[in-house]
C-alpha atoms as a PDB file:
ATOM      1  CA  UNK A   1     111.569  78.627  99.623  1.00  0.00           C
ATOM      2  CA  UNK A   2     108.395  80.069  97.690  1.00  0.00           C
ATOM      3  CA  UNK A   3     107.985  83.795  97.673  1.00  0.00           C
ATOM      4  CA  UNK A   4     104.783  85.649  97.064  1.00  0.00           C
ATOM      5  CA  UNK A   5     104.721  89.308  96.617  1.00  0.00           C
ATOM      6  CA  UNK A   6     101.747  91.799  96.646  1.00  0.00           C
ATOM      7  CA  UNK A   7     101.900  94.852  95.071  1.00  0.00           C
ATOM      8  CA  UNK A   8      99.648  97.895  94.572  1.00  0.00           C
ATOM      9  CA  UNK A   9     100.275 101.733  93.765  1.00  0.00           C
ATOM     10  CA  UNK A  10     101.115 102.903  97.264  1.00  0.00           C
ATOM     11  CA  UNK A  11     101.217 100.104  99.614  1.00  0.00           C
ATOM     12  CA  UNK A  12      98.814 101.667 101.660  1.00  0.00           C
ATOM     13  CA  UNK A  13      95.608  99.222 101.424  1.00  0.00           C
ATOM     14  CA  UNK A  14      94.989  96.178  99.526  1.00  0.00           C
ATOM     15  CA  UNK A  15      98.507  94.924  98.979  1.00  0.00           C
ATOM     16  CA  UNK A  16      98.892  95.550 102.269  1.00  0.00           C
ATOM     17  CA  UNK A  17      95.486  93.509 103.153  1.00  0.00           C
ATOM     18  CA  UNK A  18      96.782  90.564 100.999  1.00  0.00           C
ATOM     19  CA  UNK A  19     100.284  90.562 103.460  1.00  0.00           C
ATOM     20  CA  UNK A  20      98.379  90.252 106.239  1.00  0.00           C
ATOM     21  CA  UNK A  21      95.796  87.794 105.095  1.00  0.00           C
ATOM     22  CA  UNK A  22      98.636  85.571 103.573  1.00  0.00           C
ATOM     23  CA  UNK A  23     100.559  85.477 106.325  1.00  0.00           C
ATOM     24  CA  UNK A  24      97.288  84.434 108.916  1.00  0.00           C
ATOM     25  CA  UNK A  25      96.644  81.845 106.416  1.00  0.00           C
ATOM     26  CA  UNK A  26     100.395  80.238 106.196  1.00  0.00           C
ATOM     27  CA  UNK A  27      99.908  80.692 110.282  1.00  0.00           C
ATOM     28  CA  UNK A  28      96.538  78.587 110.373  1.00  0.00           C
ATOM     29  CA  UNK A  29      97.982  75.926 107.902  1.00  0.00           C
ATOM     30  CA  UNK A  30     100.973  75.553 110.578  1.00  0.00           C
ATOM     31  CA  UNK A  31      98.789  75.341 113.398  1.00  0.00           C
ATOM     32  CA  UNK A  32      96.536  72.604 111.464  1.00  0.00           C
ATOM     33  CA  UNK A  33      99.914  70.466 110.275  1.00  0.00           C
ATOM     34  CA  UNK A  34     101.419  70.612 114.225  1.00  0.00           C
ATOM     35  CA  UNK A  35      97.847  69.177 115.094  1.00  0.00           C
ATOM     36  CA  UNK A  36      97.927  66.038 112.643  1.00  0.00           C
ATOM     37  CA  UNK A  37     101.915  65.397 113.761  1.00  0.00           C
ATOM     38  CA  UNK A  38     100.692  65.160 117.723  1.00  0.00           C
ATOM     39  CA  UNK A  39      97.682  62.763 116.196  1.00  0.00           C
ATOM     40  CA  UNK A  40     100.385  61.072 114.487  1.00  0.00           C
ATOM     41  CA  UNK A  41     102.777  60.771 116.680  1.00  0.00           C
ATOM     42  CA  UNK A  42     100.405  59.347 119.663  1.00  0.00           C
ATOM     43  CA  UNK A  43      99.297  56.391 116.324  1.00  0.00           C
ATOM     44  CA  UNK A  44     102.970  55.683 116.131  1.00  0.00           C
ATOM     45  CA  UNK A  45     102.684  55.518 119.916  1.00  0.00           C
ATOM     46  CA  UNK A  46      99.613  53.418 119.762  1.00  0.00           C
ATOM     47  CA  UNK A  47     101.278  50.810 117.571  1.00  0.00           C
ATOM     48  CA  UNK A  48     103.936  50.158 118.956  1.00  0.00           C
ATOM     49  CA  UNK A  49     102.009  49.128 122.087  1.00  0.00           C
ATOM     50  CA  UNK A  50     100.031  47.280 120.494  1.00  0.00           C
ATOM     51  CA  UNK A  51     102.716  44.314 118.652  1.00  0.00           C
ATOM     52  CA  UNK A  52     106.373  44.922 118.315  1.00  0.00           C
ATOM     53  CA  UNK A  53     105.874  43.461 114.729  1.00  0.00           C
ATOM     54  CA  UNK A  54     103.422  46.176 113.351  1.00  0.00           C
ATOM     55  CA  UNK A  55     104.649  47.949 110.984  1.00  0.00           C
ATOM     56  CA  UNK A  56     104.584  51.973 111.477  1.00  0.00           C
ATOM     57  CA  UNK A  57     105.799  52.970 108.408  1.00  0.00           C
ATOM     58  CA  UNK A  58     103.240  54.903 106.587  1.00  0.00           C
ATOM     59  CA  UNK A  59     102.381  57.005 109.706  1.00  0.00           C
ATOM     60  CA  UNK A  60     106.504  57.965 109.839  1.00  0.00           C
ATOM     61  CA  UNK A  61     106.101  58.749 106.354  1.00  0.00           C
ATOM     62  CA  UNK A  62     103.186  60.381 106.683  1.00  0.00           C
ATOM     63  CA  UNK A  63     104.612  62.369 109.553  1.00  0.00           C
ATOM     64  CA  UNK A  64     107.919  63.358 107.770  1.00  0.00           C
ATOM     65  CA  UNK A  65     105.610  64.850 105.200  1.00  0.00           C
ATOM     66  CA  UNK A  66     103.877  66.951 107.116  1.00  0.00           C
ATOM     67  CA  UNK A  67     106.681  68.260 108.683  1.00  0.00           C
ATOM     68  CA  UNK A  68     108.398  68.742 105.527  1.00  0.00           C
ATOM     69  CA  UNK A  69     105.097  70.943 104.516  1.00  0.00           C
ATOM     70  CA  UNK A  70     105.475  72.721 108.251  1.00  0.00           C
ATOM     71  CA  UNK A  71     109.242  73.428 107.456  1.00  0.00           C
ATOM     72  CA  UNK A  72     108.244  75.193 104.467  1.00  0.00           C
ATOM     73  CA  UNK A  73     105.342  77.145 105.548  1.00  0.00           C
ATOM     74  CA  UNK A  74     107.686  78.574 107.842  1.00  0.00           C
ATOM     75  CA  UNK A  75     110.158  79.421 105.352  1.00  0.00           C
ATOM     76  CA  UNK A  76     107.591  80.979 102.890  1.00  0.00           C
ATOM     77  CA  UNK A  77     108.255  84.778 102.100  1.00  0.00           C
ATOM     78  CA  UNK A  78     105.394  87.282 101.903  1.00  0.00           C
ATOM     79  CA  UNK A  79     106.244  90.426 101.306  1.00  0.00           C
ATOM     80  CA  UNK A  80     103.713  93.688 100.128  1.00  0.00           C
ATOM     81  CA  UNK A  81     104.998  96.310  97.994  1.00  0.00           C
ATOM     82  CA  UNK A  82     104.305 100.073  96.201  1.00  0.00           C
ATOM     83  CA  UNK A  83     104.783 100.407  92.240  1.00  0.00           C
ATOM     84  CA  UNK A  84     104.978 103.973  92.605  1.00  0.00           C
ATOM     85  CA  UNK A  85     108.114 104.136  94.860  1.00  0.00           C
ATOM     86  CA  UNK A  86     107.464 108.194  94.995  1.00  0.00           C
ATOM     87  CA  UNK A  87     104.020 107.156  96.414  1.00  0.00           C
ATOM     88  CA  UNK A  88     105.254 105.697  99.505  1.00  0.00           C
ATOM     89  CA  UNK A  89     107.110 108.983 100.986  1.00  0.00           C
ATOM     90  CA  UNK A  90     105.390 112.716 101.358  1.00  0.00           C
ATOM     91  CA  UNK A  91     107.459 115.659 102.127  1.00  0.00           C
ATOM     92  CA  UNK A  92     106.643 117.712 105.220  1.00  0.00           C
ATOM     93  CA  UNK A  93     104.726 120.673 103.395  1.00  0.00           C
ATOM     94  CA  UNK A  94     101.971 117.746 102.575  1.00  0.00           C
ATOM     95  CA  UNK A  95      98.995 118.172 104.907  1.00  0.00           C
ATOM     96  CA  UNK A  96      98.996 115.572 107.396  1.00  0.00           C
ATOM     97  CA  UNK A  97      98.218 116.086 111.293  1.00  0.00           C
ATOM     98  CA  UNK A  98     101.105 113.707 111.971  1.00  0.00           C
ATOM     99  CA  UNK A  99     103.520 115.280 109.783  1.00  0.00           C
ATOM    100  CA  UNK A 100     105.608 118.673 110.627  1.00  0.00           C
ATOM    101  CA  UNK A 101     108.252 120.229 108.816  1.00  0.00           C
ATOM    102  CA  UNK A 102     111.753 119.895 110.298  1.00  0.00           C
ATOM    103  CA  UNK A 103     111.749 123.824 110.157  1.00  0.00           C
ATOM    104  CA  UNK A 104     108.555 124.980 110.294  1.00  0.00           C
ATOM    105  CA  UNK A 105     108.498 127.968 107.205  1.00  0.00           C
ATOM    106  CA  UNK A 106     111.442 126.512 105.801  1.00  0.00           C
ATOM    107  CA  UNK A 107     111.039 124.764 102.468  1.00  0.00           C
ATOM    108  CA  UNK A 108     114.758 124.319 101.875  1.00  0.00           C
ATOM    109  CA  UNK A 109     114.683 121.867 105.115  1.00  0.00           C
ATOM    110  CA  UNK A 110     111.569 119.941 104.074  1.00  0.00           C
ATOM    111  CA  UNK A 111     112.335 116.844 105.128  1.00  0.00           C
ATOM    112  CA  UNK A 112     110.186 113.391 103.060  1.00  0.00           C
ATOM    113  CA  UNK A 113     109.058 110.742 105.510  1.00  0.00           C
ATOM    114  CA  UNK A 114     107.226 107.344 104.731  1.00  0.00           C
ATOM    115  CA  UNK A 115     103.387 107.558 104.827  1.00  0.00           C
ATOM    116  CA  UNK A 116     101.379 105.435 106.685  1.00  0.00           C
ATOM    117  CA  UNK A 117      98.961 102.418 106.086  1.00  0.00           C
ATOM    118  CA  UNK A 118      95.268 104.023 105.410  1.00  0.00           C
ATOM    119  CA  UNK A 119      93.809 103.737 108.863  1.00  0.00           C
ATOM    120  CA  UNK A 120      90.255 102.184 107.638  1.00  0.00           C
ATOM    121  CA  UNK A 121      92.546  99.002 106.296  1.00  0.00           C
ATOM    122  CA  UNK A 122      93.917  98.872 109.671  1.00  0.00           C
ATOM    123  CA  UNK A 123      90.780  99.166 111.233  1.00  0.00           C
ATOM    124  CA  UNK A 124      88.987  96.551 109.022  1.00  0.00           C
ATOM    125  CA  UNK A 125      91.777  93.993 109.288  1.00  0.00           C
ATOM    126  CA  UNK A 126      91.561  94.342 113.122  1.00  0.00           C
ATOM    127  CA  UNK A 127      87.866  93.414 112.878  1.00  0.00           C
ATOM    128  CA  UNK A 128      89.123  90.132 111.326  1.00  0.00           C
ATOM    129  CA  UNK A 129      91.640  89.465 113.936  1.00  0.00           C
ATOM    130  CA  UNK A 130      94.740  90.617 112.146  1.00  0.00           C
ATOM    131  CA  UNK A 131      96.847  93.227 113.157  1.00  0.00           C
ATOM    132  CA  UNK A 132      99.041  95.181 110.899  1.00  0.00           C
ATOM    133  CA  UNK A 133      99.422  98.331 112.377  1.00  0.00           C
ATOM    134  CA  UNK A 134     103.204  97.728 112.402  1.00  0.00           C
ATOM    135  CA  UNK A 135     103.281  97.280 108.671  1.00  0.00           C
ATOM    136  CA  UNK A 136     104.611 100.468 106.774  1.00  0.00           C
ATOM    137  CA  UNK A 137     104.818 100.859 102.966  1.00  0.00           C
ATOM    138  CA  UNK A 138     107.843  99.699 101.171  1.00  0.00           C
ATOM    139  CA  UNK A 139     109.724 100.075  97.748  1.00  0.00           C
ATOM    140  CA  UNK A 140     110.652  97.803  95.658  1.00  0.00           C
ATOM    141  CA  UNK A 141     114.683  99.043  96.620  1.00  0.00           C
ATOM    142  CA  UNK A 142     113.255  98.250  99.930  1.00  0.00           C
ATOM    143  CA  UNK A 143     113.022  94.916  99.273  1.00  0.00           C
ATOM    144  CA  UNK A 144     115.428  94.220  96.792  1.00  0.00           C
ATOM    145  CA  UNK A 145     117.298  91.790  98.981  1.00  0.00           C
ATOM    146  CA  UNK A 146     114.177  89.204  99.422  1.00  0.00           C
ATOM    147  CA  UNK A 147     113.703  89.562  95.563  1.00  0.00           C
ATOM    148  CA  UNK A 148     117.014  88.183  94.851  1.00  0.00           C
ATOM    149  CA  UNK A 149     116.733  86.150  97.695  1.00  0.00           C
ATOM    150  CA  UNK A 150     119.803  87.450  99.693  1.00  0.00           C
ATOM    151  CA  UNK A 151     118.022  87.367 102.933  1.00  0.00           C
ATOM    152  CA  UNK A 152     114.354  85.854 103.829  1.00  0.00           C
ATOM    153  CA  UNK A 153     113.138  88.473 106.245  1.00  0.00           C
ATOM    154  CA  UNK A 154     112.943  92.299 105.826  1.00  0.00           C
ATOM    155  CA  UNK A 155     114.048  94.463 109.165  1.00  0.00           C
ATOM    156  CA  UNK A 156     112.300  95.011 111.606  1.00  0.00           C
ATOM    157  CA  UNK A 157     111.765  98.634 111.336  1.00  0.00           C
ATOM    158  CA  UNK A 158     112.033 100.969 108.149  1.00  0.00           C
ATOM    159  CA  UNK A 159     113.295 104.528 107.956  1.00  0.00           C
ATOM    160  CA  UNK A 160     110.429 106.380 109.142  1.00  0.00           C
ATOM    161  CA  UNK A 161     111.933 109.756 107.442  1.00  0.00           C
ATOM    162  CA  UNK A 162     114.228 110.651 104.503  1.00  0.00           C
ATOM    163  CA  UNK A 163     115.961 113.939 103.379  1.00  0.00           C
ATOM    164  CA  UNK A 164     114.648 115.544 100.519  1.00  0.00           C
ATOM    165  CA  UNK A 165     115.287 115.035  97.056  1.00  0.00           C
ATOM    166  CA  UNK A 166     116.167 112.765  96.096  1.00  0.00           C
ATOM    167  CA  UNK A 167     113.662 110.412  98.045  1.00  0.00           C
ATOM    168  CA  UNK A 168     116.698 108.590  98.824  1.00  0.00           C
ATOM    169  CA  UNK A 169     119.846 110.962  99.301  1.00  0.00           C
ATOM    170  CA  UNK A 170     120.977 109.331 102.745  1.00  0.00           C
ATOM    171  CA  UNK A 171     124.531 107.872 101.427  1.00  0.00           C
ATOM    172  CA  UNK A 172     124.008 104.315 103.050  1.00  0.00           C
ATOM    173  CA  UNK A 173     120.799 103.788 100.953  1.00  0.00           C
ATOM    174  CA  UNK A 174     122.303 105.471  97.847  1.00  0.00           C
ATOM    175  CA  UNK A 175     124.765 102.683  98.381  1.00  0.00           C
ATOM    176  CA  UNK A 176     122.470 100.091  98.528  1.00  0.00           C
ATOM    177  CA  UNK A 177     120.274 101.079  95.294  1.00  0.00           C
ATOM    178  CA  UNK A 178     123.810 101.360  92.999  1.00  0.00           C
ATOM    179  CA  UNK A 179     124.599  97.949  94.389  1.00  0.00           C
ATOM    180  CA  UNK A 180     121.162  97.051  93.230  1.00  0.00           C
ATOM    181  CA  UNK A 181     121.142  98.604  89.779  1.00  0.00           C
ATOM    182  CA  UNK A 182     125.252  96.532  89.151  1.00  0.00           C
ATOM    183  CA  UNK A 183     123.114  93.433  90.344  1.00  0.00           C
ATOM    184  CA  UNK A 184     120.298  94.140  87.618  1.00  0.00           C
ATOM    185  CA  UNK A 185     122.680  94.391  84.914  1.00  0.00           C
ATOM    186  CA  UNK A 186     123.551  90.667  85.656  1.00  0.00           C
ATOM    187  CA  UNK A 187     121.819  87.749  84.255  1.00  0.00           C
ATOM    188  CA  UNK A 188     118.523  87.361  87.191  1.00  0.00           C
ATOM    189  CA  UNK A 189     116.979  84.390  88.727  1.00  0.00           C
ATOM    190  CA  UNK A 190     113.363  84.113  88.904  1.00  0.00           C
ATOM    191  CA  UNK A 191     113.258  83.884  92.151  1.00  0.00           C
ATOM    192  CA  UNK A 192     109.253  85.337  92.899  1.00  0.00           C
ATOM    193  CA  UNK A 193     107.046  82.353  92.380  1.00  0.00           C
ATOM    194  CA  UNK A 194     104.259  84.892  92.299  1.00  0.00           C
ATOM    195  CA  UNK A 195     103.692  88.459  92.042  1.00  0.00           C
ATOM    196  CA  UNK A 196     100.161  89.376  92.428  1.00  0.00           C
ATOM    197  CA  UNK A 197      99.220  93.065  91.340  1.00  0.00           C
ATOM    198  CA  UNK A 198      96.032  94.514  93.195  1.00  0.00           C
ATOM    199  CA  UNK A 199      95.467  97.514  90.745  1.00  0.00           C
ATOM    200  CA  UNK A 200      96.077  99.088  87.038  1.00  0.00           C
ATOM    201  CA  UNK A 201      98.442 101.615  87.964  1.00  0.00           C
ATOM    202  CA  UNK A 202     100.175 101.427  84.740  1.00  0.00           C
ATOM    203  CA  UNK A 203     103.568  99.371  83.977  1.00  0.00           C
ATOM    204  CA  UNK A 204     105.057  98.208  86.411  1.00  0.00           C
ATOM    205  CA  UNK A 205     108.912  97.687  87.849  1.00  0.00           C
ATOM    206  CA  UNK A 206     110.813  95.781  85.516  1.00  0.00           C
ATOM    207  CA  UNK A 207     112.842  94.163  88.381  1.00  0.00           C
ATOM    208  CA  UNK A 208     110.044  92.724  89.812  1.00  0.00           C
ATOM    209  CA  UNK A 209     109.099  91.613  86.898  1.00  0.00           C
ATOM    210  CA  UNK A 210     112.289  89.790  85.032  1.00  0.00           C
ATOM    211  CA  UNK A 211     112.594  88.130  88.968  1.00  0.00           C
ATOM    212  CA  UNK A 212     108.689  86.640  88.960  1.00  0.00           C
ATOM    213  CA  UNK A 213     108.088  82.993  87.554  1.00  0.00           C
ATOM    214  CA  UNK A 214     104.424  84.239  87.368  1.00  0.00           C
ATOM    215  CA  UNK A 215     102.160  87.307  87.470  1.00  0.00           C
ATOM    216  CA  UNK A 216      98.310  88.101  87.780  1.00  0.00           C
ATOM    217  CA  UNK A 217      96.187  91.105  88.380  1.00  0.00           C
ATOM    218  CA  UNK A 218      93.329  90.874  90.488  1.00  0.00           C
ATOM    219  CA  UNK A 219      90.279  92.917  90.109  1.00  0.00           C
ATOM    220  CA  UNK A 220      89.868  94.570  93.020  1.00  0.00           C
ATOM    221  CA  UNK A 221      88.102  97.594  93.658  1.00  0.00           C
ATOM    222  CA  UNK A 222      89.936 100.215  95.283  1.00  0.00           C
ATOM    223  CA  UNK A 223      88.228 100.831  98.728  1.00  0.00           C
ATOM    224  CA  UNK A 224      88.564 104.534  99.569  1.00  0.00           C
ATOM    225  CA  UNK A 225      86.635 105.043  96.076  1.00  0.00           C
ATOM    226  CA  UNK A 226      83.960 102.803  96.731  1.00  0.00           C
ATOM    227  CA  UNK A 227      83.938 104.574 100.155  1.00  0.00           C
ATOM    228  CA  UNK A 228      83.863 108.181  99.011  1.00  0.00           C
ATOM    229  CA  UNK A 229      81.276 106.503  96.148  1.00  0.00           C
ATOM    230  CA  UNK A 230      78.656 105.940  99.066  1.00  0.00           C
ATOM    231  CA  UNK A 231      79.469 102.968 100.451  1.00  0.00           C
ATOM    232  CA  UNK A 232      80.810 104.375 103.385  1.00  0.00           C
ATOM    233  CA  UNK A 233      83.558 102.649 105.926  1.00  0.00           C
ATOM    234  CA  UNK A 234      82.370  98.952 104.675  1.00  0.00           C
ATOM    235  CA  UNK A 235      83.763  98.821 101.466  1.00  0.00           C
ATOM    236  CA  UNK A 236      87.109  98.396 103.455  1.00  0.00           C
ATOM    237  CA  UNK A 237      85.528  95.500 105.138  1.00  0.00           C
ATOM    238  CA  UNK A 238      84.109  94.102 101.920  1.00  0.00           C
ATOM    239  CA  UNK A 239      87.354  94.586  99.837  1.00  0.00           C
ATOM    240  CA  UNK A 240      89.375  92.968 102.799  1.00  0.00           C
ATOM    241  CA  UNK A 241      87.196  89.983 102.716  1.00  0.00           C
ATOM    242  CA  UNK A 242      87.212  89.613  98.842  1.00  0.00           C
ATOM    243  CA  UNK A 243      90.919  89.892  99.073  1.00  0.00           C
ATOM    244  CA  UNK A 244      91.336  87.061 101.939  1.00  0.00           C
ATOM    245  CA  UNK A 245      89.571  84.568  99.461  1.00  0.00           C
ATOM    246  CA  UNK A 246      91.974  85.617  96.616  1.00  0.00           C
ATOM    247  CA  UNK A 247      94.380  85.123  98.850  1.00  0.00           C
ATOM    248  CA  UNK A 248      93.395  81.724 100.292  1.00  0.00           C
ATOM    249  CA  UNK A 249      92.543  80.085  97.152  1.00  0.00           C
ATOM    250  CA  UNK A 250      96.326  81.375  95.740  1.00  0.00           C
ATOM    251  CA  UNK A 251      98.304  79.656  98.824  1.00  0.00           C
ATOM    252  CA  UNK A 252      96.544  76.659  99.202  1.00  0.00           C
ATOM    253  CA  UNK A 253      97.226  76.395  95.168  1.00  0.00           C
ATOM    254  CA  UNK A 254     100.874  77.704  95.552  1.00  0.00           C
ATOM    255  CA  UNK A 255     101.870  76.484  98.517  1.00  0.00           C
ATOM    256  CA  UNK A 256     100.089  73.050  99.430  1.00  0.00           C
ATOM    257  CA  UNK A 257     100.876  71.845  95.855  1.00  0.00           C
ATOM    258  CA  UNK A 258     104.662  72.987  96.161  1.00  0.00           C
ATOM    259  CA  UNK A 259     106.736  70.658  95.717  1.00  0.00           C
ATOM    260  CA  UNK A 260     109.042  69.735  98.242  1.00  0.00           C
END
């Protein structure tokens, strides 16, 4: 089961853009296999019409394979994530017309909530046919459980709001990071085939990195720069499509020359 994870500062753009992108393209490449099985399949069909003694043996294996490739696809984990966890949370006295503090004058209630994915990113990933407004930012505690590859999928919904300090102080996710700082002090699998970082925002989390069989950094610009630089709302449209090719010419390497 290959799993790719993308990873930038915050979450809140271009690892978010690589997610989406990676997950249209493992998508296409299903809808492309299930095409060749039905062209397959109706060969097979065609054969067998044709004489009883014909021999249909390289279009079963042929189809096995593909299916085999289809199986995998669909088992494929890609997951986006922040290396700054603090980056992924605000606390109510932030400025932010969706944000309000749980008692309005009353710092000692501040409460942190999640932030949201830029709204540009959104809006240029839309233009491309991809929707990920239902994506939020993540930690890498967040996802701990893909990492070590306890579970394949991450729920459906994350914590939209947390106490204040610490970030996490809500006794069911305490929990969950001390289980996941015994499990670090155990001998780790590499169980990330890739872990792609989208910016230089310094070094990076050391479980992520012991767990990855292989890591690169991609120049990419960071769009809300280039956008406050001049370029205006299209940098997020130019970044997204730089990113998709990144992105395509990593899976079809990754994941087409997997072995089975």
């Amino acid at each position: 089961m290959p799993i790719v994870i993308f990873a930038c500062k915050s979450n809140s753009c271009r690892s978010q853009m690589a997610e989406g992108w990676a997950r249209k393209w493992i998508s296409d490449q299903i809808e492309i296999l299930g095409s060749d099985v039905g062209k397959l399949e109706k060969l097979d069909e065609g054969n067998e019409k044709e004489s009883s003694s014909l021999s249909s043996d390289n279009g079963h294996d042929a189809n096995n394979f593909i299916q085999e490739k289809i199986a995998m696809l669909k088992n494929t984990v890609v997951v986006s994530v922040a290396l700054d966890s603090s980056s992924v949370f605000k606390t109510s006295s932030d400025s932010d017309e969706g944000l309000t503090p749980t008692v309005p004058g009353n710092n000692n209630n501040a409460r942190v909530y999640r932030k949201h994915i830029k709204s540009k990113a959104v809006e240029a990933m839309k233009k491309e046919g991809i929707d990920i407004t239902s994506h939020q930012p993540k930690t890498v505690d967040e996802i701990m459980h893909v990492i070590r590859n306890d579970s394949i999928s991450l729920p459906e919904s994350l914590p939209s709001s947390l106490p204040s300090k610490p970030f996490v102080f809500n006794e069911t996710l305490t929990r969950e990071i001390d289980e996941n700082q015994k499990m670090d002090e155990k001998p780790t699998l590499k169980t990330v085939d890739k872990l792609i970082v989208l910016c230089s925002c310094g070094e990076m989390d050391d479980k992520l990195v012991k767990r990855s069989k292989s890591i690169e950094e991609w120049q990419i610009d960071a769009p809300t720069a280039a956008c406050k630089a001049g370029e205006g709302d299209l940098a997020y449209t130019r970044v997204s499509l730089q990113i998709k090719d990144e992105v395509n010419n990593l899976m079809k390497q990754l994941i087409l020359g997997h072995p089975l």
